[in-house]
Protein backbone atom coordinates (compact mmCIF):
# COMPACT_ATOMS: atom_id res chain seq x y z
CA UNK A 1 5.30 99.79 106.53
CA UNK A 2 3.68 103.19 105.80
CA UNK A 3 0.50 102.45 104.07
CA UNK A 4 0.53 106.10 102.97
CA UNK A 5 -0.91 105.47 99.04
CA UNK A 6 -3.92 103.72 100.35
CA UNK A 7 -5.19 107.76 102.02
CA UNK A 8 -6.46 108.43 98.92
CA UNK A 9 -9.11 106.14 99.06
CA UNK A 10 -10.53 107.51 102.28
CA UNK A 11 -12.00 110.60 100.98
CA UNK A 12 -14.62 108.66 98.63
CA UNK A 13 -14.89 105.66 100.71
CA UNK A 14 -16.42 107.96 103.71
CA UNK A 15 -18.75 109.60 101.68
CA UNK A 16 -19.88 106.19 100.81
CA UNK A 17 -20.22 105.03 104.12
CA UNK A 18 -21.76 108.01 105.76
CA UNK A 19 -24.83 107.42 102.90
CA UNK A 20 -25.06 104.24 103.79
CA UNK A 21 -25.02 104.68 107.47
CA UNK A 22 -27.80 107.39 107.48
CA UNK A 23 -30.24 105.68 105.16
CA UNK A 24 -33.11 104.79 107.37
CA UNK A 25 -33.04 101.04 106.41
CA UNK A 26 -29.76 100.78 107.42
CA UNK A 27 -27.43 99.90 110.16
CA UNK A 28 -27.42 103.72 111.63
CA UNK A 29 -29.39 102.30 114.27
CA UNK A 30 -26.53 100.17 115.79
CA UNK A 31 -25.22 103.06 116.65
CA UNK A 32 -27.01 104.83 119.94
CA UNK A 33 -25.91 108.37 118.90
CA UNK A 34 -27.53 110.98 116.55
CA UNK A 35 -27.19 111.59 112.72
CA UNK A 36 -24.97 114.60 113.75
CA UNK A 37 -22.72 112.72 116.27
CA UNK A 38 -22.37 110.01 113.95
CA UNK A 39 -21.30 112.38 111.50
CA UNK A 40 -18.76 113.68 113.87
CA UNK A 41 -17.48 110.36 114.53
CA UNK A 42 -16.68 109.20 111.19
CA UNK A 43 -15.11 112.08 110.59
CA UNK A 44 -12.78 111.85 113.32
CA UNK A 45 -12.51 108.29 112.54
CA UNK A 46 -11.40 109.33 108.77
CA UNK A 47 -8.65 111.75 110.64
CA UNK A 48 -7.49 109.18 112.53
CA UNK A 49 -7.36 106.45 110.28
CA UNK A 50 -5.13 108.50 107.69
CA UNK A 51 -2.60 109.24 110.61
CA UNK A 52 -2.62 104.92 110.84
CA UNK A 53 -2.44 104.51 107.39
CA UNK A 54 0.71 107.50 107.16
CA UNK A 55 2.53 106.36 110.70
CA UNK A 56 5.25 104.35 111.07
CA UNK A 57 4.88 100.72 113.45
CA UNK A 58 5.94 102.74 116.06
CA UNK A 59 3.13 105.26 116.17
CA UNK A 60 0.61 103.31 115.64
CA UNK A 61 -0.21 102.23 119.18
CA UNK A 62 -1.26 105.63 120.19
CA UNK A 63 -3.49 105.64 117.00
CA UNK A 64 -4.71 102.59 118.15
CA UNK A 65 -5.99 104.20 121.67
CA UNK A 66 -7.55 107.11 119.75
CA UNK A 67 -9.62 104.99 117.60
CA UNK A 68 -10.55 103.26 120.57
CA UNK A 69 -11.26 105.68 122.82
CA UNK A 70 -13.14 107.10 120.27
CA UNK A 71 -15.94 104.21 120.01
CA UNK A 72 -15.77 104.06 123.81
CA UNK A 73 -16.84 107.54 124.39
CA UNK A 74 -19.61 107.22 122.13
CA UNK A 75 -20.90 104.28 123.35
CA UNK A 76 -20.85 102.52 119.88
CA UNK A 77 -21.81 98.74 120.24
CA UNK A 78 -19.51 96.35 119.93
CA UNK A 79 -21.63 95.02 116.47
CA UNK A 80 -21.27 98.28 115.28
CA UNK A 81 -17.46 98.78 116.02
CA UNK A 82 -16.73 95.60 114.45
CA UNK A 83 -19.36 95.82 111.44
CA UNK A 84 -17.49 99.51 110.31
CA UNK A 85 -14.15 98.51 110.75
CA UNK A 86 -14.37 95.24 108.42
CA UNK A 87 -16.93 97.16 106.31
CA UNK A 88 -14.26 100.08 105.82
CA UNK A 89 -12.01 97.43 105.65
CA UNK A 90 -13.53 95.77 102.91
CA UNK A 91 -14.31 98.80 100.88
CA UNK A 92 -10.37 100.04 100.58
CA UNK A 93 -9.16 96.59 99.85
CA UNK A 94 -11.76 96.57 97.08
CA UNK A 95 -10.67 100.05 95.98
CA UNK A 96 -6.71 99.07 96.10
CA UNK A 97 -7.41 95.77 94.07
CA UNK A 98 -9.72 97.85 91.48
CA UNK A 99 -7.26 100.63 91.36
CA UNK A 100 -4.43 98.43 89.52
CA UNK A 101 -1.94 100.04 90.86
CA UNK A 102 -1.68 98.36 94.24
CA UNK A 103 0.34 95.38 94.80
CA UNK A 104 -0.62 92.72 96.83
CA UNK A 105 1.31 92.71 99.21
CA UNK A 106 0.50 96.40 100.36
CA UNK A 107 -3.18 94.94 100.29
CA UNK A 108 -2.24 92.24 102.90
CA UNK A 109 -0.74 95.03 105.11
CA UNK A 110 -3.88 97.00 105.08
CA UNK A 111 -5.54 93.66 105.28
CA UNK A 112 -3.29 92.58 108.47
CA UNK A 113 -3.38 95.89 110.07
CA UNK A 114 -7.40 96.55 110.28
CA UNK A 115 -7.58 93.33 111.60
CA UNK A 116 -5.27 94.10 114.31
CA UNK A 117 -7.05 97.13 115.21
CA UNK A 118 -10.29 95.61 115.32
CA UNK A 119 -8.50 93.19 118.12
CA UNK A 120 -7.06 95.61 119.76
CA UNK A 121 -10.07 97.64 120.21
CA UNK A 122 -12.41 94.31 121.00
CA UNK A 123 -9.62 94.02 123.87
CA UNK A 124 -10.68 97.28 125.06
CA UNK A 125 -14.44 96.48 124.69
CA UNK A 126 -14.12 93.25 127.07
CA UNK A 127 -12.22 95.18 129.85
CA UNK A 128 -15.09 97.65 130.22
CA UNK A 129 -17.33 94.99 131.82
CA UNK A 130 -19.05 96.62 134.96
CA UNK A 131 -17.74 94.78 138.10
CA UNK A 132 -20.79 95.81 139.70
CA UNK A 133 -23.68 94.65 136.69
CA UNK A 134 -25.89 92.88 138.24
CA UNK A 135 -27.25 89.54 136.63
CA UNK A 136 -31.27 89.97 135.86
CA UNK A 137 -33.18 86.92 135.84
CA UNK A 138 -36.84 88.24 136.41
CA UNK A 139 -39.04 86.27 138.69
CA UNK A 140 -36.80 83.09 138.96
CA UNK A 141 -34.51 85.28 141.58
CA UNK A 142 -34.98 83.01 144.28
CA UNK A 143 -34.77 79.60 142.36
CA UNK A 144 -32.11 77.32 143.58
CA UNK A 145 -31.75 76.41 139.93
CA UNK A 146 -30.63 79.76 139.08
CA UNK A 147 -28.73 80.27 142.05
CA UNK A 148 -26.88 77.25 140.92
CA UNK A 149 -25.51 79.27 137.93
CA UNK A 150 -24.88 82.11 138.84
CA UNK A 151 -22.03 81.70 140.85
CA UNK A 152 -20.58 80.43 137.00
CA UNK A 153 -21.84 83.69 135.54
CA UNK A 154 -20.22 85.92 137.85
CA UNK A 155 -17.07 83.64 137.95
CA UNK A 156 -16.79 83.71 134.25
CA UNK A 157 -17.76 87.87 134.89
CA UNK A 158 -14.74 88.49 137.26
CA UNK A 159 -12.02 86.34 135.15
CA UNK A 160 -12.52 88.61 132.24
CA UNK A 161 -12.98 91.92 134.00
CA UNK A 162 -9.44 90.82 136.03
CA UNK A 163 -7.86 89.75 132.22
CA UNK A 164 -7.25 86.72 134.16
CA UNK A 165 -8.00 83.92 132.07
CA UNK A 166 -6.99 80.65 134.56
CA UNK A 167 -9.89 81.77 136.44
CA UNK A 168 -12.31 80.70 133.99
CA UNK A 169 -14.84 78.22 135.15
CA UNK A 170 -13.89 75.66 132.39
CA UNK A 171 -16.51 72.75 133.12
CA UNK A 172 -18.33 71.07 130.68
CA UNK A 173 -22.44 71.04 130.96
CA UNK A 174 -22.38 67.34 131.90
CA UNK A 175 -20.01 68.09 135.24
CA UNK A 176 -21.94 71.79 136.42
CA UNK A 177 -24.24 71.11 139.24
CA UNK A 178 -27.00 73.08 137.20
CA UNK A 179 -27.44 69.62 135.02
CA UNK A 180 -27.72 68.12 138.65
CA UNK A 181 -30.04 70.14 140.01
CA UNK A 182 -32.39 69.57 136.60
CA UNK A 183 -33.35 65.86 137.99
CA UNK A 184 -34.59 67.93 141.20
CA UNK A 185 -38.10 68.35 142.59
CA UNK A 186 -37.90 72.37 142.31
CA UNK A 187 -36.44 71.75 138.61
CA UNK A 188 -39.31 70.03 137.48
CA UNK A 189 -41.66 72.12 138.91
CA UNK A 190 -40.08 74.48 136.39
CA UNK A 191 -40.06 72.85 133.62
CA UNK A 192 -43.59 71.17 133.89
CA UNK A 193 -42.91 71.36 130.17
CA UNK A 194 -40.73 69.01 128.59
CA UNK A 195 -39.92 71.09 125.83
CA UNK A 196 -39.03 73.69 128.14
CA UNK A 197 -36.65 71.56 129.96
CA UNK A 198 -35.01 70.15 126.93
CA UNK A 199 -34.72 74.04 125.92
CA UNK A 200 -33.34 74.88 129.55
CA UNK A 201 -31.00 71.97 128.73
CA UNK A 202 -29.58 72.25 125.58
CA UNK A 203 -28.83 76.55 126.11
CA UNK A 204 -26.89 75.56 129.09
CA UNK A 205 -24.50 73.22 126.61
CA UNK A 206 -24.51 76.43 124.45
CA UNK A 207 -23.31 78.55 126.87
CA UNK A 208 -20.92 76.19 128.93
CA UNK A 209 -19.34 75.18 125.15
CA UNK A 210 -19.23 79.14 124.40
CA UNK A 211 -16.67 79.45 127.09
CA UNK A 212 -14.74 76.88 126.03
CA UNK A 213 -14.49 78.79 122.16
CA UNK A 214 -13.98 82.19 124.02
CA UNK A 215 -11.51 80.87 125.85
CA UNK A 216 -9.29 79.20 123.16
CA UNK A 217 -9.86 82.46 121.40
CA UNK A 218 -8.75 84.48 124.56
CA UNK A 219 -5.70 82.69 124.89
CA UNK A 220 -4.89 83.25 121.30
CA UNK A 221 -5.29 86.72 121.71
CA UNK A 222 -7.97 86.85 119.01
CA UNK A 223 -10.54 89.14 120.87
């Protein structure tokens, strides 16, 4: 469904956006490029969002890499990708509805199809993990307590860089040998603190639950 109508928001919408971007309170600074290159990319993110709004379903996929190889190249967090797409998002939807002459459900279409861009560039975000990062925890290097998780780090590290989701570690806190190893002598020499050890305890339920809710997500294929 061409969403052709809906171009003639973009012209006023980016102006808006580019002010809000470069005021210095603002959230320029999740993007690690200068005023002029973020200049450059909205505008080429304005060209390339009027071809998407003007193609047809069938020529939207190579939109779809454009826009996405555009964010890539620039190094654009992932916050910021996903804060300006549901920000410009948000903005033409509000225009549309304002405008009275939109109907609904050309508003759910524009609705429907940021969202799917949004995934499909998140996709592209998770498969440019480094296979070679290396996992930084300071001075506790050569702690078996560490070493006890991060063998689960780097497991959880390789199923997503290999988009091969039945590799996923998928143990609850209770059942990973880091909760065994907190009852150990070295573990409490660590955590002389209790408060320490009850934070120690409850991230690693945090994290161990996070990969359950990625996971489900994953699966979904709601990146």
């Amino acid at each position: 469904m061409p969403l052709d109508f809906a171009v003639s928001f973009l012209d006023e919408l980016f102006v808006d956006l580019k002010r809000e971007l470069t005021r210095a309170d603002q959230t320029f600074f999740l993007f690690s490029t200068s005023p002029e290159a973020l200049g450059s990319v909205l505008d080429k993110e304005k060209m390339l969002l009027t071809r998407l709004l003007e193609a047809k379903k069938s020529e939207m996929s190579a939109i779809f890499d454009a826009l996405t190889e555009l964010f890539l190249v620039h190094a654009v967090p992932f916050s910021a990708m996903t804060w300006n797409i549901d920000n410009i998002r948000a903005k033409l939807i509000h225009s549309m509805a304002h405008d009275g002459g939109s109907e609904r459900v050309f508003i759910l279409a524009v609705n429907d199809l940021f969202e799917e861009l949004k995934n499909y560039i998140s996709k592209a975000y998770i498969g440019k993990i480094d296979p070679g990062m290396e996992i930084d925890v300071g001075p506790f290097a050569d702690k078996s307590l560490l070493a006890a998780h991060r063998n689960y780090v780097e497991s959880v590290i390789a199923a997503i860089r290999d988009d091969d989701i039945d590799a996923l570690p998928m143990v609850r806190a209770q059942h990973c040998r880091f909760t065994e190893m907190l009852d150990e002598a070295e573990a409490q020499m660590v955590c002389l603190d209790a408060n320490l050890c009850l934070h120690l305890t409850n991230l690693h339920k945090i994290v161990h639950e996070t990969l359950f809710n990625f996971s489900s997500f994953y699966r979904r294929r709601l990146y």
